[in-house]
C-alpha atoms as a PDB file:
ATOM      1  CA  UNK A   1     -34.984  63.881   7.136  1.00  0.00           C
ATOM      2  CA  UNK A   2     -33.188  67.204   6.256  1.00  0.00           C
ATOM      3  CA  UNK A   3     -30.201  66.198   8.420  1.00  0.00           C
ATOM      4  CA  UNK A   4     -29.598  62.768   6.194  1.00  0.00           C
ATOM      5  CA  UNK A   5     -30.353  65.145   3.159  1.00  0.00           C
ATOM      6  CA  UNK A   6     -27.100  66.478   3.833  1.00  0.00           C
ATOM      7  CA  UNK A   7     -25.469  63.342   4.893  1.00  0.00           C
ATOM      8  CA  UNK A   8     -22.065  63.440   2.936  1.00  0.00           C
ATOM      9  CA  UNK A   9     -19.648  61.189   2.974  1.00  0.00           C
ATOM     10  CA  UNK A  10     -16.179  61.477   1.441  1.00  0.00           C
ATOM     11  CA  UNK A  11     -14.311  59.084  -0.673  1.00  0.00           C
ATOM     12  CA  UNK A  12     -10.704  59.063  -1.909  1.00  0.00           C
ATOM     13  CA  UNK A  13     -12.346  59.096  -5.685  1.00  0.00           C
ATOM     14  CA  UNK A  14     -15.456  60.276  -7.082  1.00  0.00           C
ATOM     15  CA  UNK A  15     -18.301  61.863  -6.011  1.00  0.00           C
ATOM     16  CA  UNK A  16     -19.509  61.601  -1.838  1.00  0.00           C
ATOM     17  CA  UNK A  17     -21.889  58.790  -0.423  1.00  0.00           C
ATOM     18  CA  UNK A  18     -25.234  59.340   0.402  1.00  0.00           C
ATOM     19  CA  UNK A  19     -26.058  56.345   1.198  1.00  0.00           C
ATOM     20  CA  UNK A  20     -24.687  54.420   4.808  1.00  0.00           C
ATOM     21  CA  UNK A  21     -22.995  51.275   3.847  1.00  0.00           C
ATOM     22  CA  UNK A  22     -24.227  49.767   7.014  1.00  0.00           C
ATOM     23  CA  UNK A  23     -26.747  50.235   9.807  1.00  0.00           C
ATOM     24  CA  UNK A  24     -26.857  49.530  13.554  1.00  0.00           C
ATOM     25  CA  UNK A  25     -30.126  48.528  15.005  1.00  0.00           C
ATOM     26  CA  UNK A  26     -32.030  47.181  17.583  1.00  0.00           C
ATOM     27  CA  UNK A  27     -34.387  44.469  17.445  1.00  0.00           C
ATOM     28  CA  UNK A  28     -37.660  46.877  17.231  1.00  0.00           C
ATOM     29  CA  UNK A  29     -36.245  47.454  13.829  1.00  0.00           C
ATOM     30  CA  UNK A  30     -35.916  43.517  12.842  1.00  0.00           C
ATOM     31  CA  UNK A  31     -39.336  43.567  10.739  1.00  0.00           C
ATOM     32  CA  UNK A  32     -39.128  41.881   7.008  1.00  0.00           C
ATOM     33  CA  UNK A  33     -40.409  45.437   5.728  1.00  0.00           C
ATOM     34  CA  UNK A  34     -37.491  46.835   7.066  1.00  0.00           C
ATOM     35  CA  UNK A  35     -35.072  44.401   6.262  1.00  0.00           C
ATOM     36  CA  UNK A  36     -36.327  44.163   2.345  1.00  0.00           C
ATOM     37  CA  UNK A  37     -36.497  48.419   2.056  1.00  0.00           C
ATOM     38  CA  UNK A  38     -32.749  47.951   2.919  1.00  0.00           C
ATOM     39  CA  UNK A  39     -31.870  45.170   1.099  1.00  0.00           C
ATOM     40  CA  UNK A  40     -32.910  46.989  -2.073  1.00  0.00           C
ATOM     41  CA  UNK A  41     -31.118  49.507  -1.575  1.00  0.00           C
ATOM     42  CA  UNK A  42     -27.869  47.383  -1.122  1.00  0.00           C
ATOM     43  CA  UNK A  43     -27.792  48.631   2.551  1.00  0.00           C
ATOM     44  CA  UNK A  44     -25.869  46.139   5.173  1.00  0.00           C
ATOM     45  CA  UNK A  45     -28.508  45.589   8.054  1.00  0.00           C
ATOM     46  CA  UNK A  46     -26.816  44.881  11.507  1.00  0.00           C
ATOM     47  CA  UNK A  47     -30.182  43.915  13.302  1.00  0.00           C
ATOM     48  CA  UNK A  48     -30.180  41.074  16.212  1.00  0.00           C
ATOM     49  CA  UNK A  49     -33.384  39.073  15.450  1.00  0.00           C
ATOM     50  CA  UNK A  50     -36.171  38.748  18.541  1.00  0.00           C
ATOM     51  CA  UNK A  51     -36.381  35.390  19.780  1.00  0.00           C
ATOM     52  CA  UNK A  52     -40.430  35.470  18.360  1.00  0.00           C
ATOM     53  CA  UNK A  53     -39.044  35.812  14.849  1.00  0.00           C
ATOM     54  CA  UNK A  54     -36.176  32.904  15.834  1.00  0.00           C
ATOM     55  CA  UNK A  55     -39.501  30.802  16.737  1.00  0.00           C
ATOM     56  CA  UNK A  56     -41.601  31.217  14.161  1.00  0.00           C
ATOM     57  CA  UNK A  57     -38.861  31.210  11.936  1.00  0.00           C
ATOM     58  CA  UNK A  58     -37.536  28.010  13.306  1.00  0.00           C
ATOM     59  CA  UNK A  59     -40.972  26.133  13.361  1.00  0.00           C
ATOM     60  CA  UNK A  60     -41.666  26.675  10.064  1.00  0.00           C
ATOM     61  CA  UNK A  61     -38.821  24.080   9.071  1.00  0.00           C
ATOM     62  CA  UNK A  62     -37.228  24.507   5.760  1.00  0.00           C
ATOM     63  CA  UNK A  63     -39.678  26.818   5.140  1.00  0.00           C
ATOM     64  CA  UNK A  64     -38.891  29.331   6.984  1.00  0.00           C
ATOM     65  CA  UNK A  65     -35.591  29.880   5.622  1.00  0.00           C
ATOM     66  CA  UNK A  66     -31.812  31.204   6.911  1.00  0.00           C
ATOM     67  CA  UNK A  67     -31.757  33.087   9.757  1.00  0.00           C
ATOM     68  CA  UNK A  68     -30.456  37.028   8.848  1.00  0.00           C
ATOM     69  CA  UNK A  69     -26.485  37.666   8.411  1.00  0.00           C
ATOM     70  CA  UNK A  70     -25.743  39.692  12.360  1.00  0.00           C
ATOM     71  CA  UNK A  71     -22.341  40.746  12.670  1.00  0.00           C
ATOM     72  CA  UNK A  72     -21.060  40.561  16.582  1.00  0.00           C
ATOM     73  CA  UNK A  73     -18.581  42.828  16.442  1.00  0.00           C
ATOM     74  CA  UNK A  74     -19.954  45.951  14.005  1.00  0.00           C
ATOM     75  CA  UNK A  75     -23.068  44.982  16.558  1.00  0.00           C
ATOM     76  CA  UNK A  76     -20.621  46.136  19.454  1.00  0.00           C
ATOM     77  CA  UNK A  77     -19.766  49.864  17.914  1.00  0.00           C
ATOM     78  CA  UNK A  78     -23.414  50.619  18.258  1.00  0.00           C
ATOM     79  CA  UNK A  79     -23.310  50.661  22.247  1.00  0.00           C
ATOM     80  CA  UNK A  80     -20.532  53.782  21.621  1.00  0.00           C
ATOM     81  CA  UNK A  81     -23.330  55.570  20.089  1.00  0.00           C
ATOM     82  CA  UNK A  82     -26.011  54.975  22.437  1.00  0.00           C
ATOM     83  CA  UNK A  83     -23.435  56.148  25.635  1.00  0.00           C
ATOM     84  CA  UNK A  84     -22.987  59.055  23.131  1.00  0.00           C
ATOM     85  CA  UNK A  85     -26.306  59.961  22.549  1.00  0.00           C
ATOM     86  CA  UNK A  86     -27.460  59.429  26.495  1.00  0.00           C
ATOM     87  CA  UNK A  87     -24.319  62.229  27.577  1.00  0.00           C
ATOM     88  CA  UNK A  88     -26.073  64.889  24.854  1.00  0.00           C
ATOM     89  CA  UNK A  89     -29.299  63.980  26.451  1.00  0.00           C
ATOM     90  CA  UNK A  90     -28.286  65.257  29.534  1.00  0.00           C
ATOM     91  CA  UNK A  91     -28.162  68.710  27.723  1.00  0.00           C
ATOM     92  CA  UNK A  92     -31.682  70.354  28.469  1.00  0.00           C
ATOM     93  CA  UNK A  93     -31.913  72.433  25.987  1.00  0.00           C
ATOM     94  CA  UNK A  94     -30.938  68.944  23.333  1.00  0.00           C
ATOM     95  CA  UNK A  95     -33.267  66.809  25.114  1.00  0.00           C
ATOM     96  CA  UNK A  96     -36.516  69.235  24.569  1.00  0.00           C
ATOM     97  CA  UNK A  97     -35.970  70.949  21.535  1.00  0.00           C
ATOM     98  CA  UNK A  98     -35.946  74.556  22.915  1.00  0.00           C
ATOM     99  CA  UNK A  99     -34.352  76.039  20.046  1.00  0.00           C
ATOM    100  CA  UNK A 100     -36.338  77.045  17.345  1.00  0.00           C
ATOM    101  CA  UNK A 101     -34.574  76.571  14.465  1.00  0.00           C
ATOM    102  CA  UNK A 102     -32.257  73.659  12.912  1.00  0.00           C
ATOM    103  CA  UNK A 103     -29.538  75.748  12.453  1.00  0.00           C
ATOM    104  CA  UNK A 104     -29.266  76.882  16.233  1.00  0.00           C
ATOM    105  CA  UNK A 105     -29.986  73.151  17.540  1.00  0.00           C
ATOM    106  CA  UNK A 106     -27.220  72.238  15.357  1.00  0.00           C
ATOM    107  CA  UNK A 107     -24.916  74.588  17.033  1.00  0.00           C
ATOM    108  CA  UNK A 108     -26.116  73.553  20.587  1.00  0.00           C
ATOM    109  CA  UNK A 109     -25.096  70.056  19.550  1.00  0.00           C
ATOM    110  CA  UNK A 110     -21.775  71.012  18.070  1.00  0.00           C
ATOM    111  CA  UNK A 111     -21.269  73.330  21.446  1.00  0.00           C
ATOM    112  CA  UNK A 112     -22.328  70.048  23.643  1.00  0.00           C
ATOM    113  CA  UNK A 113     -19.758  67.420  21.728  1.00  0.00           C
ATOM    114  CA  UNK A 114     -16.938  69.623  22.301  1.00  0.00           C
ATOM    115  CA  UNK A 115     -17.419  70.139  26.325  1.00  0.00           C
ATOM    116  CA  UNK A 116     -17.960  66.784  26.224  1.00  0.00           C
ATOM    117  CA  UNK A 117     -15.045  65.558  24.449  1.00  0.00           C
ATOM    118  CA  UNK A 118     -12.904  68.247  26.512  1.00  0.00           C
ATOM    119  CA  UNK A 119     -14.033  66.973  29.523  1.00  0.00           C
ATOM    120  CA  UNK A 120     -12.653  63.342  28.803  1.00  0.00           C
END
Protein backbone atom coordinates (compact mmCIF):
# COMPACT_ATOMS: atom_id res chain seq x y z
CA UNK A 1 0.00 0.00 0.00
CA UNK A 2 2.89 2.52 0.57
CA UNK A 3 3.90 2.25 -3.11
CA UNK A 4 0.16 3.51 -4.34
CA UNK A 5 0.53 6.06 -1.37
CA UNK A 6 2.89 7.68 -3.52
CA UNK A 7 1.21 7.00 -6.74
CA UNK A 8 1.35 10.48 -8.54
CA UNK A 9 0.16 11.27 -11.52
CA UNK A 10 0.68 14.50 -13.46
CA UNK A 11 -1.78 16.63 -15.21
CA UNK A 12 -1.35 19.64 -17.52
CA UNK A 13 -3.54 21.70 -14.71
CA UNK A 14 -4.08 21.34 -11.16
CA UNK A 15 -3.05 19.28 -8.62
CA UNK A 16 -1.68 15.24 -9.49
CA UNK A 17 -4.06 12.10 -9.58
CA UNK A 18 -4.17 9.69 -7.05
CA UNK A 19 -6.55 7.87 -8.18
CA UNK A 20 -6.10 5.32 -11.64
CA UNK A 21 -8.71 6.26 -14.09
CA UNK A 22 -8.86 2.70 -15.14
CA UNK A 23 -7.88 -0.81 -14.08
CA UNK A 24 -6.77 -4.00 -15.85
CA UNK A 25 -7.87 -7.23 -14.39
CA UNK A 26 -8.35 -10.67 -14.60
CA UNK A 27 -11.35 -12.55 -14.03
CA UNK A 28 -10.36 -13.64 -10.24
CA UNK A 29 -11.05 -10.02 -9.69
CA UNK A 30 -14.72 -10.02 -11.45
CA UNK A 31 -16.62 -10.27 -7.92
CA UNK A 32 -19.71 -7.62 -7.40
CA UNK A 33 -17.68 -6.46 -4.16
CA UNK A 34 -15.06 -5.53 -6.29
CA UNK A 35 -16.79 -4.13 -9.02
CA UNK A 36 -19.16 -1.81 -6.58
CA UNK A 37 -15.76 -0.63 -4.27
CA UNK A 38 -14.69 0.68 -7.75
CA UNK A 39 -17.62 1.93 -9.05
CA UNK A 40 -17.86 4.30 -6.08
CA UNK A 41 -15.01 5.53 -6.45
CA UNK A 42 -15.66 6.48 -10.18
CA UNK A 43 -12.89 3.93 -11.12
CA UNK A 44 -13.22 2.34 -14.88
CA UNK A 45 -13.10 -1.56 -14.26
CA UNK A 46 -11.61 -3.50 -17.31
CA UNK A 47 -12.55 -7.05 -15.89
CA UNK A 48 -13.58 -10.04 -18.45
CA UNK A 49 -16.52 -11.74 -16.62
CA UNK A 50 -16.16 -15.82 -15.87
CA UNK A 51 -18.46 -17.74 -17.83
CA UNK A 52 -20.20 -18.88 -14.08
CA UNK A 53 -21.15 -15.25 -13.57
CA UNK A 54 -22.32 -15.12 -17.60
CA UNK A 55 -24.61 -18.22 -16.41
CA UNK A 56 -26.05 -17.27 -13.54
CA UNK A 57 -26.31 -13.98 -14.77
CA UNK A 58 -27.98 -15.09 -17.90
CA UNK A 59 -30.51 -17.53 -16.16
CA UNK A 60 -31.78 -15.19 -14.03
CA UNK A 61 -33.61 -13.44 -17.10
CA UNK A 62 -34.33 -9.82 -16.79
CA UNK A 63 -33.38 -10.15 -13.52
CA UNK A 64 -30.19 -10.55 -13.65
CA UNK A 65 -29.42 -7.48 -15.40
CA UNK A 66 -26.64 -6.04 -18.21
CA UNK A 67 -23.73 -7.79 -18.49
CA UNK A 68 -20.47 -5.38 -17.22
CA UNK A 69 -19.01 -2.64 -19.82
CA UNK A 70 -15.27 -4.84 -21.00
CA UNK A 71 -13.28 -2.91 -23.26
CA UNK A 72 -11.26 -5.32 -25.92
CA UNK A 73 -8.71 -3.26 -26.69
CA UNK A 74 -7.61 -1.34 -23.13
CA UNK A 75 -8.12 -5.35 -22.21
CA UNK A 76 -5.12 -5.97 -24.72
CA UNK A 77 -2.46 -3.36 -22.95
CA UNK A 78 -2.70 -5.50 -19.90
CA UNK A 79 -0.79 -8.58 -21.57
CA UNK A 80 2.33 -5.76 -21.96
CA UNK A 81 2.33 -5.69 -18.30
CA UNK A 82 2.15 -9.20 -17.46
CA UNK A 83 5.35 -9.98 -20.18
CA UNK A 84 6.76 -7.04 -18.11
CA UNK A 85 6.31 -8.23 -14.86
CA UNK A 86 7.36 -12.12 -15.81
CA UNK A 87 11.11 -10.52 -17.33
CA UNK A 88 11.58 -8.71 -13.58
CA UNK A 89 10.64 -12.01 -12.16
CA UNK A 90 13.43 -13.56 -13.57
CA UNK A 91 15.53 -11.22 -11.26
CA UNK A 92 16.25 -13.39 -8.04
CA UNK A 93 16.78 -11.05 -5.85
CA UNK A 94 12.90 -9.26 -7.22
CA UNK A 95 11.27 -12.50 -7.17
CA UNK A 96 12.14 -13.31 -3.25
CA UNK A 97 12.33 -10.18 -1.62
CA UNK A 98 16.00 -10.38 -0.45
CA UNK A 99 16.37 -6.85 0.19
CA UNK A 100 15.40 -5.59 3.31
CA UNK A 101 14.17 -2.44 2.88
CA UNK A 102 11.66 -0.63 0.29
CA UNK A 103 13.97 1.78 -0.62
CA UNK A 104 16.75 -0.77 -1.81
CA UNK A 105 14.02 -3.12 -3.58
CA UNK A 106 13.03 -0.06 -5.29
CA UNK A 107 16.43 0.49 -6.62
CA UNK A 108 16.87 -3.25 -7.62
CA UNK A 109 13.74 -2.71 -9.69
CA UNK A 110 14.80 0.56 -11.21
CA UNK A 111 18.45 -1.25 -11.84
CA UNK A 112 16.41 -4.38 -13.49
CA UNK A 113 14.05 -2.07 -15.99
CA UNK A 114 16.96 -0.39 -17.34
CA UNK A 115 19.12 -3.71 -18.34
CA UNK A 116 16.11 -4.76 -19.51
CA UNK A 117 15.08 -2.01 -21.65
CA UNK A 118 18.90 -1.78 -22.84
CA UNK A 119 18.91 -5.10 -23.79
CA UNK A 120 15.92 -4.64 -26.33
Amino acid sequence: MQVMARLRVPRPVGRPRITPAMILADKAYSSRAIRGHLRRRGIQTVIPEPADQAAHRKRRGRAGGRPPAFDREAYKNRNTVERCINRLKQWRGLATRYDKTATIYLAALHIAGILIWSAT
